[in-house]
N, C-alpha and C. Protein backbone atom coordinates (compact mmCIF):
# COMPACT_ATOMS: atom_id res chain seq x y z
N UNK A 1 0.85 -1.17 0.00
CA UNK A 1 0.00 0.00 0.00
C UNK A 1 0.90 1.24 0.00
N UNK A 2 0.49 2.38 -1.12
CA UNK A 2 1.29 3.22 -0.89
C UNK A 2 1.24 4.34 0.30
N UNK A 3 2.35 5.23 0.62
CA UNK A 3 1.58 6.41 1.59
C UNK A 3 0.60 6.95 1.46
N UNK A 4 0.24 7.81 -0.10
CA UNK A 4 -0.59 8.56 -0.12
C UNK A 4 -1.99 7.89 0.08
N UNK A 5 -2.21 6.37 -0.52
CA UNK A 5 -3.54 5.82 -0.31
C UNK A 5 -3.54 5.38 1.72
N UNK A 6 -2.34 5.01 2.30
CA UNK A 6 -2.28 4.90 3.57
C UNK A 6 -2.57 5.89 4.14
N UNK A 7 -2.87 6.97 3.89
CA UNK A 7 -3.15 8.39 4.68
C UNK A 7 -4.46 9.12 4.28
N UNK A 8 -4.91 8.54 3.19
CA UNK A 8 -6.15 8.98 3.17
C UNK A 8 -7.45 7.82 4.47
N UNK A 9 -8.31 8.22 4.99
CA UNK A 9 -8.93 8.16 5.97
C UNK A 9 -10.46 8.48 5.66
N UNK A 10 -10.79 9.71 5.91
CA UNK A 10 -12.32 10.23 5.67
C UNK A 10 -12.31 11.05 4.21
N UNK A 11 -13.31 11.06 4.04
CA UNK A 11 -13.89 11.89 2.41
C UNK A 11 -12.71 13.28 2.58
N UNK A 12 -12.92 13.92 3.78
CA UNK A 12 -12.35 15.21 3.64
C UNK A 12 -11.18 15.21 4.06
N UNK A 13 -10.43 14.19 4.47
CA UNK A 13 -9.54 13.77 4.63
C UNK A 13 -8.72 13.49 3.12
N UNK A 14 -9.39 12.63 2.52
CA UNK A 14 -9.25 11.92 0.74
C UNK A 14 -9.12 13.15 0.23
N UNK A 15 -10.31 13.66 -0.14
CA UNK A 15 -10.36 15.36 -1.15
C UNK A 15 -9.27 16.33 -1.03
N UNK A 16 -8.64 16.50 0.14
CA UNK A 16 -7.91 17.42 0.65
C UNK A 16 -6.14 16.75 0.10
N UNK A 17 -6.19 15.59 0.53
CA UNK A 17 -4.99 14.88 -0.06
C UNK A 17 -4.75 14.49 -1.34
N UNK A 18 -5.65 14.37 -1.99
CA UNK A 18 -5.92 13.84 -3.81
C UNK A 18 -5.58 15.67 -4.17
N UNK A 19 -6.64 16.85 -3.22
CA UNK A 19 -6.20 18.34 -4.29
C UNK A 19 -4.53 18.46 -4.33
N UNK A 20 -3.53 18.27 -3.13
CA UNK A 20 -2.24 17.83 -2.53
C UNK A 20 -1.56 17.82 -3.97
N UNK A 21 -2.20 16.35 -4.48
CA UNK A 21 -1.68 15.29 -5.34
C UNK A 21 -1.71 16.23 -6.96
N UNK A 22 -2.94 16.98 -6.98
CA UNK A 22 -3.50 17.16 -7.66
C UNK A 22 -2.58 18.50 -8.67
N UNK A 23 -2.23 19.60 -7.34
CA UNK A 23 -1.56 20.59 -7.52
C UNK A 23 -0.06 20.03 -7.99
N UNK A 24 0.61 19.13 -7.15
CA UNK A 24 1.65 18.57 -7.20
C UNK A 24 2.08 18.06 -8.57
N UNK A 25 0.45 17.46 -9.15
CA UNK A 25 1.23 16.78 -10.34
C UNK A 25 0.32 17.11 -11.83
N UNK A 26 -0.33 18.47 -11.53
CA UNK A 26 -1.28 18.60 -12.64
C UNK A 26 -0.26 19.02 -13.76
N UNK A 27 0.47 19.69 -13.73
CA UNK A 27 1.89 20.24 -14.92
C UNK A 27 2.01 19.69 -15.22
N UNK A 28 2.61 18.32 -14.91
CA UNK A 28 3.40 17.22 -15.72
C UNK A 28 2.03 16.38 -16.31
N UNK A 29 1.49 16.71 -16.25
CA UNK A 29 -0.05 15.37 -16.66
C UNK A 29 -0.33 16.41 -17.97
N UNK A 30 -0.91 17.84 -17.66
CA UNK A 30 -1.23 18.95 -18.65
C UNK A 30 0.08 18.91 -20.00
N UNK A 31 1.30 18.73 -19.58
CA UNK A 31 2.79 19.13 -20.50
C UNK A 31 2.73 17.75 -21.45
N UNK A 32 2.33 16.07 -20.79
CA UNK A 32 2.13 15.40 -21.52
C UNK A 32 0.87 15.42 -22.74
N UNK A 33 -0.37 15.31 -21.74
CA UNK A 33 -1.11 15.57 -23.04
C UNK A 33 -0.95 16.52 -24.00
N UNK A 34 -0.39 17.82 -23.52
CA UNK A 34 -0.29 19.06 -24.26
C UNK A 34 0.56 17.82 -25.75
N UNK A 35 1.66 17.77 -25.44
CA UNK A 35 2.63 17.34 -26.26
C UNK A 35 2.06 16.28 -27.22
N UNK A 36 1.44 15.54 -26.44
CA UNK A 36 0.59 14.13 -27.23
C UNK A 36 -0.25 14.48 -28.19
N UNK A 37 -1.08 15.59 -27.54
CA UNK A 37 -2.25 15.92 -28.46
C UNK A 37 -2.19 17.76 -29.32
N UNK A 38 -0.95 18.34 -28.92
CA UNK A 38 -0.83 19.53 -29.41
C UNK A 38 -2.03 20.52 -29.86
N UNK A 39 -3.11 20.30 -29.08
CA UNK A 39 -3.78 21.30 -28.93
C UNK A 39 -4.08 21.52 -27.18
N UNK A 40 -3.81 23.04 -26.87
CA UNK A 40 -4.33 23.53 -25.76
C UNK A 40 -5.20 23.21 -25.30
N UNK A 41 -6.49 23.35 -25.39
CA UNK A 41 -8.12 23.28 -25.18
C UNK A 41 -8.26 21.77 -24.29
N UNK A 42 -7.38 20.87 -26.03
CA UNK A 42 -8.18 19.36 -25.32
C UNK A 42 -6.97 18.60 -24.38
N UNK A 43 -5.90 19.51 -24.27
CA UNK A 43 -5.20 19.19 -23.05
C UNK A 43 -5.43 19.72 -21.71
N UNK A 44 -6.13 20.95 -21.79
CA UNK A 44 -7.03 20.70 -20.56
C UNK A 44 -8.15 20.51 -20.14
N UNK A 45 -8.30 19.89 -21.15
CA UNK A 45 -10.00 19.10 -20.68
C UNK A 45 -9.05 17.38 -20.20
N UNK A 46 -8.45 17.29 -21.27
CA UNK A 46 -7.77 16.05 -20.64
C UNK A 46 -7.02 15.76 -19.41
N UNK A 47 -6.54 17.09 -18.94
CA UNK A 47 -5.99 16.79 -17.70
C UNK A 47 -7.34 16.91 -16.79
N UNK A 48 -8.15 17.22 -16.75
CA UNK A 48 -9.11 16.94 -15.83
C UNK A 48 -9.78 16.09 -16.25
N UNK A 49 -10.27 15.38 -16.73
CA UNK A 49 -10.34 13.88 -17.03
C UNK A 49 -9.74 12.78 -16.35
N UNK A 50 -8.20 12.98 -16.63
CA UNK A 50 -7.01 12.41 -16.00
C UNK A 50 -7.59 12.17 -14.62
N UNK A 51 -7.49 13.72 -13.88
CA UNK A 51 -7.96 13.79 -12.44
C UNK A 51 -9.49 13.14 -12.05
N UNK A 52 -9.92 13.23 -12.71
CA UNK A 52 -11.36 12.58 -12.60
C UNK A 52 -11.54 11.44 -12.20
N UNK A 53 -10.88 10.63 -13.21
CA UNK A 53 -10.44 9.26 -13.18
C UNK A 53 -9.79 8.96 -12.42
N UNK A 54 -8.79 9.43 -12.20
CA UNK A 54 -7.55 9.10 -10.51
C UNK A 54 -8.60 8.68 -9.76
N UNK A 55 -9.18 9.74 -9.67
CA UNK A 55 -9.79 10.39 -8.11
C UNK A 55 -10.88 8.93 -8.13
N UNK A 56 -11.65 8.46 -8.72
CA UNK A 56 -12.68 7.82 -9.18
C UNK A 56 -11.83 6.10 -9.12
N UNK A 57 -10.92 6.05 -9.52
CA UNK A 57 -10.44 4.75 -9.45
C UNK A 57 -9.17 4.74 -8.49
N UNK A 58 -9.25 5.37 -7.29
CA UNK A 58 -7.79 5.45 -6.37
C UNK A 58 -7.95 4.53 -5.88
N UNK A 59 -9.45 4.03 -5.08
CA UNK A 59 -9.27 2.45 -4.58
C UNK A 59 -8.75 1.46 -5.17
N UNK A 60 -8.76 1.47 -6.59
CA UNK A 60 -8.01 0.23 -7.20
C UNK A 60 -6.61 0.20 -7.46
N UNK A 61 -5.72 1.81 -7.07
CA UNK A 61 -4.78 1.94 -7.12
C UNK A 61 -3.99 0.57 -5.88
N UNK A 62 -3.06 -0.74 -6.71
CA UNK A 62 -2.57 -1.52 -6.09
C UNK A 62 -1.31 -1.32 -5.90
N UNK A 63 -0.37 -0.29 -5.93
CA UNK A 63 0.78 0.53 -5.39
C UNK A 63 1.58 -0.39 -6.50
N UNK A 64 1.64 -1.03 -7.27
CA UNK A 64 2.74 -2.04 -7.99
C UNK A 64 3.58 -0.94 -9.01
N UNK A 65 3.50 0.07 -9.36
CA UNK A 65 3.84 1.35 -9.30
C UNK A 65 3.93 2.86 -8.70
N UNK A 66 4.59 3.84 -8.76
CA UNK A 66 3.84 4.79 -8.16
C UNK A 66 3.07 5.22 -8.71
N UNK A 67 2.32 6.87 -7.82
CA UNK A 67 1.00 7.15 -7.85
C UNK A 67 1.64 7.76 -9.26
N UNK A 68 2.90 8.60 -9.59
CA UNK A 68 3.10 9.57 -10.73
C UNK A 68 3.10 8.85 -12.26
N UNK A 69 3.59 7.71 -11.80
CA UNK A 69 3.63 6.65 -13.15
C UNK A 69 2.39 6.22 -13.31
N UNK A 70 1.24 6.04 -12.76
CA UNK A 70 0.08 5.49 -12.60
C UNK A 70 -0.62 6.68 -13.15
N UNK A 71 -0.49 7.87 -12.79
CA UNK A 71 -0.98 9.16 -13.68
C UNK A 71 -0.38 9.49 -14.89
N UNK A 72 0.92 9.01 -15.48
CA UNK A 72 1.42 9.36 -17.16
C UNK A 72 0.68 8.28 -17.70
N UNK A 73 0.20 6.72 -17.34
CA UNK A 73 -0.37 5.24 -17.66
C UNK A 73 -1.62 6.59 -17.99
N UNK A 74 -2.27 6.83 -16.86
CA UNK A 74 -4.05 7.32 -17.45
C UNK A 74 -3.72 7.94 -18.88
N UNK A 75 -2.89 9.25 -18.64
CA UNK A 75 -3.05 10.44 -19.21
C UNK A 75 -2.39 10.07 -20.56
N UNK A 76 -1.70 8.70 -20.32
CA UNK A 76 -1.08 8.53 -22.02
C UNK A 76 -2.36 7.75 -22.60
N UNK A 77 -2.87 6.97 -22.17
CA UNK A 77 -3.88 6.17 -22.79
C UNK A 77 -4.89 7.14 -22.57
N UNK A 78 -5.11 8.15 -22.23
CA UNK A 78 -6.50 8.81 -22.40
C UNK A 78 -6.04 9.31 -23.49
N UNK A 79 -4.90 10.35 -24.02
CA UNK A 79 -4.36 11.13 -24.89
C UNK A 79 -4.85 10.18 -25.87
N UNK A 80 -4.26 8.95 -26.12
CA UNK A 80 -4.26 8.19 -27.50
C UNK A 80 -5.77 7.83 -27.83
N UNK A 81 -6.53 7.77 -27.00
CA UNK A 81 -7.82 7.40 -27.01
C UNK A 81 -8.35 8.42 -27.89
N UNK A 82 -7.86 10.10 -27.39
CA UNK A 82 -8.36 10.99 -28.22
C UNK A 82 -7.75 10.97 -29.46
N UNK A 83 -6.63 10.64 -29.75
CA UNK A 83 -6.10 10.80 -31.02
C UNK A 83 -6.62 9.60 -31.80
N UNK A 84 -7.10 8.85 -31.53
CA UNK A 84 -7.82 7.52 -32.31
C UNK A 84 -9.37 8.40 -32.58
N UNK A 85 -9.85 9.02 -31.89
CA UNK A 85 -11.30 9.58 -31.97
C UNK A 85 -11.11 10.56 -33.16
N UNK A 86 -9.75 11.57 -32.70
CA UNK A 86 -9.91 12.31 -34.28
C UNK A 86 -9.77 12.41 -35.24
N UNK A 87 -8.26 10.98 -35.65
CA UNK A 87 -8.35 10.43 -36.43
C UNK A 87 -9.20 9.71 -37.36
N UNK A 88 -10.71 8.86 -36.21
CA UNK A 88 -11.45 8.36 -36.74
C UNK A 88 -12.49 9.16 -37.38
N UNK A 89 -12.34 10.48 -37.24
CA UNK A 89 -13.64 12.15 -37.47
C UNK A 89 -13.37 11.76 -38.58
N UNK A 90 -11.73 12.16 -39.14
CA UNK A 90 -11.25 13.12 -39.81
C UNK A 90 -11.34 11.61 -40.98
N UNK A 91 -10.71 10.66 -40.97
CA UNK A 91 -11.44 9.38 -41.75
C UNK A 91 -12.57 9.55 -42.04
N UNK A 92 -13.61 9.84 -41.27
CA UNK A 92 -15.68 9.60 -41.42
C UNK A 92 -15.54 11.01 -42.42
N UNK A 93 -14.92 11.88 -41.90
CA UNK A 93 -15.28 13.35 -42.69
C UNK A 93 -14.72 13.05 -43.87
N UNK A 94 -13.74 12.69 -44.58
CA UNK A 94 -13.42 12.26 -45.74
C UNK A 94 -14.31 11.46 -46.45
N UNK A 95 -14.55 10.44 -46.05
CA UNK A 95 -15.66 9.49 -46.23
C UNK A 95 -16.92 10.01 -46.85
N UNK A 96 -17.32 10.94 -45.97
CA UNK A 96 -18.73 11.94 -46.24
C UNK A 96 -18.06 12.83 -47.24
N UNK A 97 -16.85 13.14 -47.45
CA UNK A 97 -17.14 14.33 -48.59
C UNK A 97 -17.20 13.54 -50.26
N UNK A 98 -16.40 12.46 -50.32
CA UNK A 98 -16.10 11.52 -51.27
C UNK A 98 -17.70 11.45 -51.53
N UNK A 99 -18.68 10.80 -50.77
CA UNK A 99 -20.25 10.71 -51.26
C UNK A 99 -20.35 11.65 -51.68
N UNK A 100 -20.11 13.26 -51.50
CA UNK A 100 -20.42 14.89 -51.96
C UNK A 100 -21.91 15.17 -50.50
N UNK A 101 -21.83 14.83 -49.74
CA UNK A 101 -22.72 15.08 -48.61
C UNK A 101 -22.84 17.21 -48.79
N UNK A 102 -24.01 17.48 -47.85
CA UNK A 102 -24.04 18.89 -48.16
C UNK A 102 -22.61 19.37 -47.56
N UNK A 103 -22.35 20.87 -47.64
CA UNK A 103 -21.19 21.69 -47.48
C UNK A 103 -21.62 22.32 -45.65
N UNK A 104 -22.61 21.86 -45.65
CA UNK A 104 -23.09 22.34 -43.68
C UNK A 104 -22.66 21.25 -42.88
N UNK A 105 -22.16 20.16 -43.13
CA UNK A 105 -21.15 19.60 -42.52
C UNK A 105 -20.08 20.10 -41.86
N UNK A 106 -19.47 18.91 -40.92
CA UNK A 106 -18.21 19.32 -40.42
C UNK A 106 -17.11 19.26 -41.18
N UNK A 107 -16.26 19.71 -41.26
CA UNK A 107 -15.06 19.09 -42.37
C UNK A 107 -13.89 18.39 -41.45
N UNK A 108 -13.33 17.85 -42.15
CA UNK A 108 -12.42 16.98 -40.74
C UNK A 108 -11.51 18.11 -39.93
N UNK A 109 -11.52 17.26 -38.91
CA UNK A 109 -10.36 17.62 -38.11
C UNK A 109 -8.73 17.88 -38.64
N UNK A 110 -8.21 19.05 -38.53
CA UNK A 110 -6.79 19.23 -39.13
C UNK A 110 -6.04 19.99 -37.52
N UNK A 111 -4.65 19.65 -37.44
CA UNK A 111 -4.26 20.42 -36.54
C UNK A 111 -3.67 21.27 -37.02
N UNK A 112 -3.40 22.53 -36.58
CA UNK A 112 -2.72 23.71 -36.81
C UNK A 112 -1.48 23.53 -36.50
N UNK A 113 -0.58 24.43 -37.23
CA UNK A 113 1.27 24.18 -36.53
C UNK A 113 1.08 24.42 -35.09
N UNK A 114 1.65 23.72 -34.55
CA UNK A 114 1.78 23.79 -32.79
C UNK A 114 3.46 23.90 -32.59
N UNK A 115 3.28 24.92 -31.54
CA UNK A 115 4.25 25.35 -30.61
C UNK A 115 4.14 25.20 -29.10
N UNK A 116 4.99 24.34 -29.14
CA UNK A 116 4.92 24.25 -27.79
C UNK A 116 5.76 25.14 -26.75
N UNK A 117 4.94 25.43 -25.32
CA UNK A 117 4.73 26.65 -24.52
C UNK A 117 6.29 26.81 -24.67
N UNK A 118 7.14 25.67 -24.13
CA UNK A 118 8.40 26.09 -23.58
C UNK A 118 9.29 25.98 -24.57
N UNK A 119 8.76 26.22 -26.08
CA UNK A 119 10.07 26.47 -27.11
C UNK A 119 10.54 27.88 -27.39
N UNK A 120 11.73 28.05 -27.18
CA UNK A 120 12.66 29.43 -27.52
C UNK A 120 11.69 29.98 -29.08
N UNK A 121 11.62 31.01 -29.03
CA UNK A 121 11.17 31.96 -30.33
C UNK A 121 11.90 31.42 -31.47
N UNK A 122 13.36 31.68 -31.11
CA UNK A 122 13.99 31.12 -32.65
C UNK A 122 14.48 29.72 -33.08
N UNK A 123 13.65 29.01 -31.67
CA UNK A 123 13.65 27.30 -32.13
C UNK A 123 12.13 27.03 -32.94
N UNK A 124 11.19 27.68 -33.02
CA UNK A 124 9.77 27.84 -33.24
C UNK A 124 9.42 26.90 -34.62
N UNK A 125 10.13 27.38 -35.13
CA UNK A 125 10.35 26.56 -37.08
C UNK A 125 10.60 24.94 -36.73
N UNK A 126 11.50 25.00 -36.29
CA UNK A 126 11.90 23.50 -36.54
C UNK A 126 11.08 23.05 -35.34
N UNK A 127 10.56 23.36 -34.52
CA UNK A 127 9.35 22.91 -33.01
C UNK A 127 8.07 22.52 -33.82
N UNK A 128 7.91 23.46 -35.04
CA UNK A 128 7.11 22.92 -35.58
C UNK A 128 7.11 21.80 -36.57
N UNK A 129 8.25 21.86 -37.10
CA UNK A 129 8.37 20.79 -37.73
C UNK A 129 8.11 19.34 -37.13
N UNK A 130 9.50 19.48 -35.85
CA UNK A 130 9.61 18.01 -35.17
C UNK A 130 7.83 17.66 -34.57
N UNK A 131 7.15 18.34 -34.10
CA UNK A 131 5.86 18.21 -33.30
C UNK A 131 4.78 17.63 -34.58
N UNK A 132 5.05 18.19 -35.74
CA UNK A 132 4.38 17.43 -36.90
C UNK A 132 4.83 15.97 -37.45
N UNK A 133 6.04 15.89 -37.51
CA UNK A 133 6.55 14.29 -37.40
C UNK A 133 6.48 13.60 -36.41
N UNK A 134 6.40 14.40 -34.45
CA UNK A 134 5.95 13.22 -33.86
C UNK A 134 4.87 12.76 -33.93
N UNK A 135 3.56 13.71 -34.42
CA UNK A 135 2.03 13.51 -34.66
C UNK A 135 2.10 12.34 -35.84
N UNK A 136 2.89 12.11 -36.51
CA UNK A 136 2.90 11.02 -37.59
C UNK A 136 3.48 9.76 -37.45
N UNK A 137 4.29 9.67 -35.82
CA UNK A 137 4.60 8.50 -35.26
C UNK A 137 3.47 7.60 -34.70
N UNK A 138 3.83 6.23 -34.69
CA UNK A 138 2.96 5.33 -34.16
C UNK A 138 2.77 5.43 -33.19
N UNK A 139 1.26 5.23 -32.65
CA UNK A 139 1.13 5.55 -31.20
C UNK A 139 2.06 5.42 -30.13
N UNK A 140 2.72 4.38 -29.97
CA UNK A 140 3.49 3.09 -29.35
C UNK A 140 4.33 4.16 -29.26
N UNK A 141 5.66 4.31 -30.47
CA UNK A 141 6.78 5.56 -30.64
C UNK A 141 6.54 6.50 -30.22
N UNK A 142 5.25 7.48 -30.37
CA UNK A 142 4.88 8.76 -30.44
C UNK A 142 4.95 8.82 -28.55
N UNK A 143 4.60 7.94 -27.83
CA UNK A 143 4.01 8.06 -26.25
C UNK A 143 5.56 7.86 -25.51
N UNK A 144 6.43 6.63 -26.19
CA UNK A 144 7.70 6.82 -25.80
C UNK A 144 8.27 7.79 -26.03
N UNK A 145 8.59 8.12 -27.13
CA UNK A 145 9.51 9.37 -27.39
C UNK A 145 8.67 10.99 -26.46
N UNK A 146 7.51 11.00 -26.42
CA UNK A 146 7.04 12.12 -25.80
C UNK A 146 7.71 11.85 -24.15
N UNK A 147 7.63 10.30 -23.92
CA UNK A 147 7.94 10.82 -22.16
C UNK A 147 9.46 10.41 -22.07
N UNK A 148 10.00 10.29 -23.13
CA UNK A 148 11.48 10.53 -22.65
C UNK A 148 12.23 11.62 -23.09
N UNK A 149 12.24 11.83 -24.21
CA UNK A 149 12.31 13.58 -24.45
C UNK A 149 12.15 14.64 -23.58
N UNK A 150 10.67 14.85 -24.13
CA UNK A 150 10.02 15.82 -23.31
C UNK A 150 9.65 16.05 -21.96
N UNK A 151 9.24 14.75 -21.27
CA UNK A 151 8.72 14.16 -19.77
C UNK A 151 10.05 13.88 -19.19
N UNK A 152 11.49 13.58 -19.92
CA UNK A 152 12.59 13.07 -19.55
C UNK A 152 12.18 11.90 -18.66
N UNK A 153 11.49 10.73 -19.12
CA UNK A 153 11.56 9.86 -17.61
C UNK A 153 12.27 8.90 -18.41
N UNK A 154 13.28 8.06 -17.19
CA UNK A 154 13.76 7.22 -17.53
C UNK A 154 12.99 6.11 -18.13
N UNK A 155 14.20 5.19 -18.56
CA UNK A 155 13.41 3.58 -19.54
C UNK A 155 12.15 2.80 -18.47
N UNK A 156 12.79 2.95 -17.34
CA UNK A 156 12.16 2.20 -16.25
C UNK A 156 10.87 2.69 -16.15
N UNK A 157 10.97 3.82 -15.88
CA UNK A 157 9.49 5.09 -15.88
C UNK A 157 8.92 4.69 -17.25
N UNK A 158 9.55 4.74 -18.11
CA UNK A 158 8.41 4.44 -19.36
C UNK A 158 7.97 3.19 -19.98
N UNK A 159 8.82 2.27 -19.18
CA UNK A 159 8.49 0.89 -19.26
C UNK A 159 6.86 0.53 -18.41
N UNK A 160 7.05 1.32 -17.17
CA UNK A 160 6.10 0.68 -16.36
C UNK A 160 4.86 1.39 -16.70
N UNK A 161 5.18 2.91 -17.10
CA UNK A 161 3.51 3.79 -17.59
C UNK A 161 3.01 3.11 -18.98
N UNK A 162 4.02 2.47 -20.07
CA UNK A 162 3.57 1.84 -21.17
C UNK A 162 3.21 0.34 -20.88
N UNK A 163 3.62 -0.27 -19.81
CA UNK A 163 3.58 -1.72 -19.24
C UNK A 163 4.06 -2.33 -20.37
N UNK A 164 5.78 -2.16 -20.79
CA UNK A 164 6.28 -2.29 -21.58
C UNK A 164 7.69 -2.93 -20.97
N UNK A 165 8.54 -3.92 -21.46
CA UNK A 165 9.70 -4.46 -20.94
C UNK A 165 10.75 -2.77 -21.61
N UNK A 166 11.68 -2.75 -20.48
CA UNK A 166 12.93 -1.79 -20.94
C UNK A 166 13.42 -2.20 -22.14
N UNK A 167 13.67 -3.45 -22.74
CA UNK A 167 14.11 -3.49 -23.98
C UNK A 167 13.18 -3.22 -25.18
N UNK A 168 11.91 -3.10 -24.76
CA UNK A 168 10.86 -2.78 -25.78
C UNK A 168 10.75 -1.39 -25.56
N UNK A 169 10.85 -0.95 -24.42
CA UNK A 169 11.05 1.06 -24.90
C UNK A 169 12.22 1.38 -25.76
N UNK A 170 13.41 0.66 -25.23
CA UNK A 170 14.34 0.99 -26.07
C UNK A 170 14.20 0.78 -27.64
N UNK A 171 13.44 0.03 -28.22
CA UNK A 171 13.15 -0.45 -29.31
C UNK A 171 12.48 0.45 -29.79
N UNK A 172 11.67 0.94 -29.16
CA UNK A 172 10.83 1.81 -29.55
C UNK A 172 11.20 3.21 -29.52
N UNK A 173 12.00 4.16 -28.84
CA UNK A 173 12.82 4.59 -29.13
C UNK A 173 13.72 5.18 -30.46
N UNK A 174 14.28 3.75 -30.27
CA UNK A 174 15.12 3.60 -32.39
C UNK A 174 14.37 3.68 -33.27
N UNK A 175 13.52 3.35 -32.95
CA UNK A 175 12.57 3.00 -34.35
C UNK A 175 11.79 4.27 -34.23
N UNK A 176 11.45 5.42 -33.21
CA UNK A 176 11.00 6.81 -33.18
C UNK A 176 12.06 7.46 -33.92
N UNK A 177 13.22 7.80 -33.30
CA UNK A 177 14.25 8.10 -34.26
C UNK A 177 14.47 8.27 -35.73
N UNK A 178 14.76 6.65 -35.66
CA UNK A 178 14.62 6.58 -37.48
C UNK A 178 13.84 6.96 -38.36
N UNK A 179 12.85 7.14 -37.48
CA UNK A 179 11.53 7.61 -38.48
C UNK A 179 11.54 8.79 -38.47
N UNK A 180 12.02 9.41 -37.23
CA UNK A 180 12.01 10.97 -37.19
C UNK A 180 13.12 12.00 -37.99
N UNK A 181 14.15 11.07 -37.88
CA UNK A 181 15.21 11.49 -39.30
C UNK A 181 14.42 11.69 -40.83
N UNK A 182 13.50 10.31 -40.88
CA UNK A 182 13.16 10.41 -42.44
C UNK A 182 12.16 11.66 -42.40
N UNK A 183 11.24 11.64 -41.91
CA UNK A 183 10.38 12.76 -41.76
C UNK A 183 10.67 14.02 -41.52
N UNK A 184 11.86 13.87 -40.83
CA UNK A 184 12.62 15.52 -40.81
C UNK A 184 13.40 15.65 -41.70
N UNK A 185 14.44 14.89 -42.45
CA UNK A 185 15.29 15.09 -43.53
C UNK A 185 15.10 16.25 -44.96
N UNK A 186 13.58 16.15 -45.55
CA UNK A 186 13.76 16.86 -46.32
C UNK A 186 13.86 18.71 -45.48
N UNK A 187 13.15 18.51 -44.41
CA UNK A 187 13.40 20.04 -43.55
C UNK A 187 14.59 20.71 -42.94
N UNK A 188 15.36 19.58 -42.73
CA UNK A 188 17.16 20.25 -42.46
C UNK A 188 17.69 20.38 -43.55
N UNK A 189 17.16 19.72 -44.69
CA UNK A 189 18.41 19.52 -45.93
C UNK A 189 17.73 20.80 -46.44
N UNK A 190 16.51 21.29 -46.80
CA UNK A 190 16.19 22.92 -47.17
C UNK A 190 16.12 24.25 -46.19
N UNK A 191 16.89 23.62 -45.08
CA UNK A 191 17.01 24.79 -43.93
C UNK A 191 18.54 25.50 -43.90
């Protein structure tokens, strides 16, 4: 059992220690999805989601990780959940225009160049670049490379939030890489 579930006690006891938790670790939950899903809006709807869910399933929290790795596990599989949903729009919306459906439709989902909060002004170009090739990595790649990069957590940390062996992050990893060379290549070689 971990501390934090060992110290919760009464409701107002719980609420008061989960907001604790809440303040403590809403940045790093908000900075992942931000990164995963590169839009603002649905990274913070997603981090409260995230929290929702904690809060809602803490009894089943069985300490076989910690509580912080147990919150990148939600917030990465909630993230991808959304990126499968808009993917699947933006598929249906294609779909519907190919029939010629009316023009009062939605049109698919596109993301805009994203910058992320903590890139330097004159890194901005290529922030956008790399953030458009990680959006084109496989889920699997795209969730590793976001929390070791960006999240910096070690193999171990991203082994246990992906419930992944260390030699399969590492794998995954290389194979983010390689892909991220090809996808970036024609943008350094005309920069």
């Amino acid at each position: 059992m971990t501390k934090a579930k060992a110290h919760i006690h009464s409701p107002q006891e719980s609420s008061s220690t989960f907001q604790d938790y809440f303040y403590t670790h809403k940045d790093r939950v908000f900075n992942t999805a931000l990164s995963l899903l590169q839009n603002w809006e649905e990274a913070e709807e997603l981090t409260q989601d995230v929290f929702v869910a904690a809060y809602e399933a803490i009894g089943s929290f069985r300490g076989q990780s910690s509580m912080c790795t147990w919150l990148y596990r939600i917030t990465v599989n909630k993230a991808l959940d959304r990126i499968k949903a808009r993917k699947a729009q933006k598929r249906s919306g294609f779909t519907r225009s190919l029939c010629r459906q009316t023009e009062h439709e939605e049109k698919p989902l596109d993301l805009p160049d994203f910058i992320h909060p903590g890139v330097l002004l004159e890194q901005q170009e290529s922030s956008i670049a790399l953030f458009k090739a990680i959006a084109r990595l496989p889920e699997n790649q795209q969730s590793a490379f976001v929390l070791a990069k960006i999240e910096q957590l070690s193999y171990a940390e991203i082994a246990q939030v992906l419930e992944i062996s260390i030699p399969a992050v590492e794998s995954l990893l290389v194979r983010a890489r390689q892909k991220l060379r090809e996808l970036l290549k024609n943008f350094y070689e005309n920069d």
